[in-house]
Protein backbone atom coordinates (compact mmCIF):
# COMPACT_ATOMS: atom_id res chain seq x y z
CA UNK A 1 29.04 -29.11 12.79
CA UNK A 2 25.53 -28.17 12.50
CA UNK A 3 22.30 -26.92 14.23
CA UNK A 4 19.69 -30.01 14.50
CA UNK A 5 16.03 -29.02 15.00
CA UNK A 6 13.16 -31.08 16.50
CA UNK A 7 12.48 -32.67 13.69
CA UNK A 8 15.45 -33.81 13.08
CA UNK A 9 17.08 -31.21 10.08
CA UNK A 10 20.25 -30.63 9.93
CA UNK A 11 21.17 -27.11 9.55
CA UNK A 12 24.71 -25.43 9.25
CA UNK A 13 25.98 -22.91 10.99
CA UNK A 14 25.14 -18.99 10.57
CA UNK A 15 22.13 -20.50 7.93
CA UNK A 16 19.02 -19.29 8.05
CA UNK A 17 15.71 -20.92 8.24
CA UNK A 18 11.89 -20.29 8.26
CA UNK A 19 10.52 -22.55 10.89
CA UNK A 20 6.96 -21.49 10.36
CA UNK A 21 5.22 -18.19 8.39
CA UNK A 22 6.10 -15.85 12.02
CA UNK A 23 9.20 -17.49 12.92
CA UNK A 24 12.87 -17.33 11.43
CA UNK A 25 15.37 -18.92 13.11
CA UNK A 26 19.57 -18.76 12.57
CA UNK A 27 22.16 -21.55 13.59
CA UNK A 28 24.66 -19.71 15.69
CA UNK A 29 28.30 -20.73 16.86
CA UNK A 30 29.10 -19.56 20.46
CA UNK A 31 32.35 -19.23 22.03
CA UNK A 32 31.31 -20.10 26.03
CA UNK A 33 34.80 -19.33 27.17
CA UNK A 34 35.71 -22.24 28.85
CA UNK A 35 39.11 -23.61 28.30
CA UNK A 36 39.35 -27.44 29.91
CA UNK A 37 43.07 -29.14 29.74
CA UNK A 38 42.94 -32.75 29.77
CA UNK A 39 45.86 -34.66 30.19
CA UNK A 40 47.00 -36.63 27.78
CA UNK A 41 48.88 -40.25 28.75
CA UNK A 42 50.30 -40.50 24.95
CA UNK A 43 53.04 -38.25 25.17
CA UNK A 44 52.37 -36.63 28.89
CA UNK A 45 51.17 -33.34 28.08
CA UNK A 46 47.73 -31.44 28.65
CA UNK A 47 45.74 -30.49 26.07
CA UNK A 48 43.85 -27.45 25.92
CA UNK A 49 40.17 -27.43 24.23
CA UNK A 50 37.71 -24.70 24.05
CA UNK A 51 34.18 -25.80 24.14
CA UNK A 52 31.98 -23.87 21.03
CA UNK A 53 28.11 -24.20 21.59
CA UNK A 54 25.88 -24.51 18.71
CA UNK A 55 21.80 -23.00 19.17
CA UNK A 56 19.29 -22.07 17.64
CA UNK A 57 18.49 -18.53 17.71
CA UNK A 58 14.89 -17.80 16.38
CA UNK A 59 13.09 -14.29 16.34
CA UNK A 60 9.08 -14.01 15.80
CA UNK A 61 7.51 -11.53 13.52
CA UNK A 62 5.83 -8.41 15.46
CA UNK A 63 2.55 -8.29 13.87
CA UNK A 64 0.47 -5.06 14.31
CA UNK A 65 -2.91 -4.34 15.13
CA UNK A 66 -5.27 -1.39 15.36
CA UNK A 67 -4.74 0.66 19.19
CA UNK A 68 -7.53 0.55 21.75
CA UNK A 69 -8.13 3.98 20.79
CA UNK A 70 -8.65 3.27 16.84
CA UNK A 71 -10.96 0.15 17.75
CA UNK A 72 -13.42 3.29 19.22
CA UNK A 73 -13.85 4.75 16.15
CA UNK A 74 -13.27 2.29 13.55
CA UNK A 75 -14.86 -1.16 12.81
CA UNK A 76 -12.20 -3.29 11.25
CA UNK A 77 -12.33 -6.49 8.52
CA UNK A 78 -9.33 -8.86 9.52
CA UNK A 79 -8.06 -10.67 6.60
CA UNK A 80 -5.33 -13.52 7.13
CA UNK A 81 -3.52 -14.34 3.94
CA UNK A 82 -2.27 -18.06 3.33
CA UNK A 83 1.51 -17.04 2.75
CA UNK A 84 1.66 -13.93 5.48
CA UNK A 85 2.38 -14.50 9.39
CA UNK A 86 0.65 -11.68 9.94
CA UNK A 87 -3.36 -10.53 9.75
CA UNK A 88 -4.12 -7.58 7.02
CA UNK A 89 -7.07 -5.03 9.05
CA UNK A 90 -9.21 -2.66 6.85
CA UNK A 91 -11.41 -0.09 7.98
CA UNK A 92 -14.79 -1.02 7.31
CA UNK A 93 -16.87 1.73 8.99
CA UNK A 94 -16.55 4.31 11.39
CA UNK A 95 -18.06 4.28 14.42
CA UNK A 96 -19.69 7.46 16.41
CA UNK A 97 -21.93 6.59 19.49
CA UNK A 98 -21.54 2.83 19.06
CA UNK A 99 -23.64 3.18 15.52
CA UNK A 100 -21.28 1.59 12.64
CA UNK A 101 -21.22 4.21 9.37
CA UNK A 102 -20.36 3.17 6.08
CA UNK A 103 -17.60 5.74 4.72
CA UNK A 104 -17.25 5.57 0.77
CA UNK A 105 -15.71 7.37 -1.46
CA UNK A 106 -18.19 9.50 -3.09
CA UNK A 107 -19.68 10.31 1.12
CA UNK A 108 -16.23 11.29 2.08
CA UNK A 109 -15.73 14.20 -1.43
CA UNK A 110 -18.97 15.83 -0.72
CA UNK A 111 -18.12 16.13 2.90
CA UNK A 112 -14.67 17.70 1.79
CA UNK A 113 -16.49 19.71 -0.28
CA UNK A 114 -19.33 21.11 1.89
CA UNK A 115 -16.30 21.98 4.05
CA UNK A 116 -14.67 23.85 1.32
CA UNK A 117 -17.59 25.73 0.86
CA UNK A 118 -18.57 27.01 4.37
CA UNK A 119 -15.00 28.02 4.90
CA UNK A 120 -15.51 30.28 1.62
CA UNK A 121 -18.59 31.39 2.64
CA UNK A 122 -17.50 32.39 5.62
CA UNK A 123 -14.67 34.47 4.47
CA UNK A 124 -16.52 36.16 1.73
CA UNK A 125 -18.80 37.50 5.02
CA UNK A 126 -16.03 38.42 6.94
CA UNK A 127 -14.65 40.28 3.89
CA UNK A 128 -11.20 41.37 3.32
CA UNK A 129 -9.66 40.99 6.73
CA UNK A 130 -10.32 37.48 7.25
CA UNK A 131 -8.36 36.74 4.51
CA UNK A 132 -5.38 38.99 5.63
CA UNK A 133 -5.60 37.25 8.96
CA UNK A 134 -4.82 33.93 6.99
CA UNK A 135 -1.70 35.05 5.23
């Protein structure tokens, strides 16, 4: 017994198969339940058979993308590789009041930085208390 596809491959049952890069698909036995007697005119007795169903049972790959909400502040690349079902997306630029800004590496330390130091400053000026407050 075995699963045939459209193509006409043979597959057995509970094997499991890639159809195409977002698809895999499973040949599954199912037991529908149904007993049917036949009578039999050999030797005058019924005969009891239970039909089992074979299918094809396929699940497709869930491929994420960026939200609504991330596609309003980020500008995306979408890469498809060759052997994947599903698109890579890397963050290109931000965006802020629909104009696109370049974030690199070196823009994103001195920003960290300049942080860093306005949050010192401002606790030297507050003096002793501030830091208190923090712990």
């Amino acid at each position: 017994m075995a699963c045939v596809t459209e193509d006409g491959v043979q597959h057995a049952v509970n094997s499991t198969w890639k159809s195409d890069l977002c698809t895999t698909s499973t040949c599954v036995s199912r037991d529908n339940g149904v007993l049917k007697f036949l009578y039999s005119t050999f030797d005058t007795n019924y005969i009891g058979f239970v039909f089992i169903q074979l299918q094809v049972e396929s699940t497709r790959e869930n491929c994420e993308e960026p939200t609504a909400e991330d596609r309003l502040l980020y500008v995306y690349d979408k890469v498809q590789p060759q052997d994947q079902c599903c698109p890579i997306y890397r963050r290109k630029a931000c965006l802020f009041d629909n104009k696109e800004y370049k974030v690199r590496f070196e823009t994103l330390t001195n920003f960290i930085i300049l942080l860093i130091v306005k949050f010192t400053y401002r606790l030297t000026k507050l003096g002793p208390q501030a830091i208190i407050a923090l712990q």
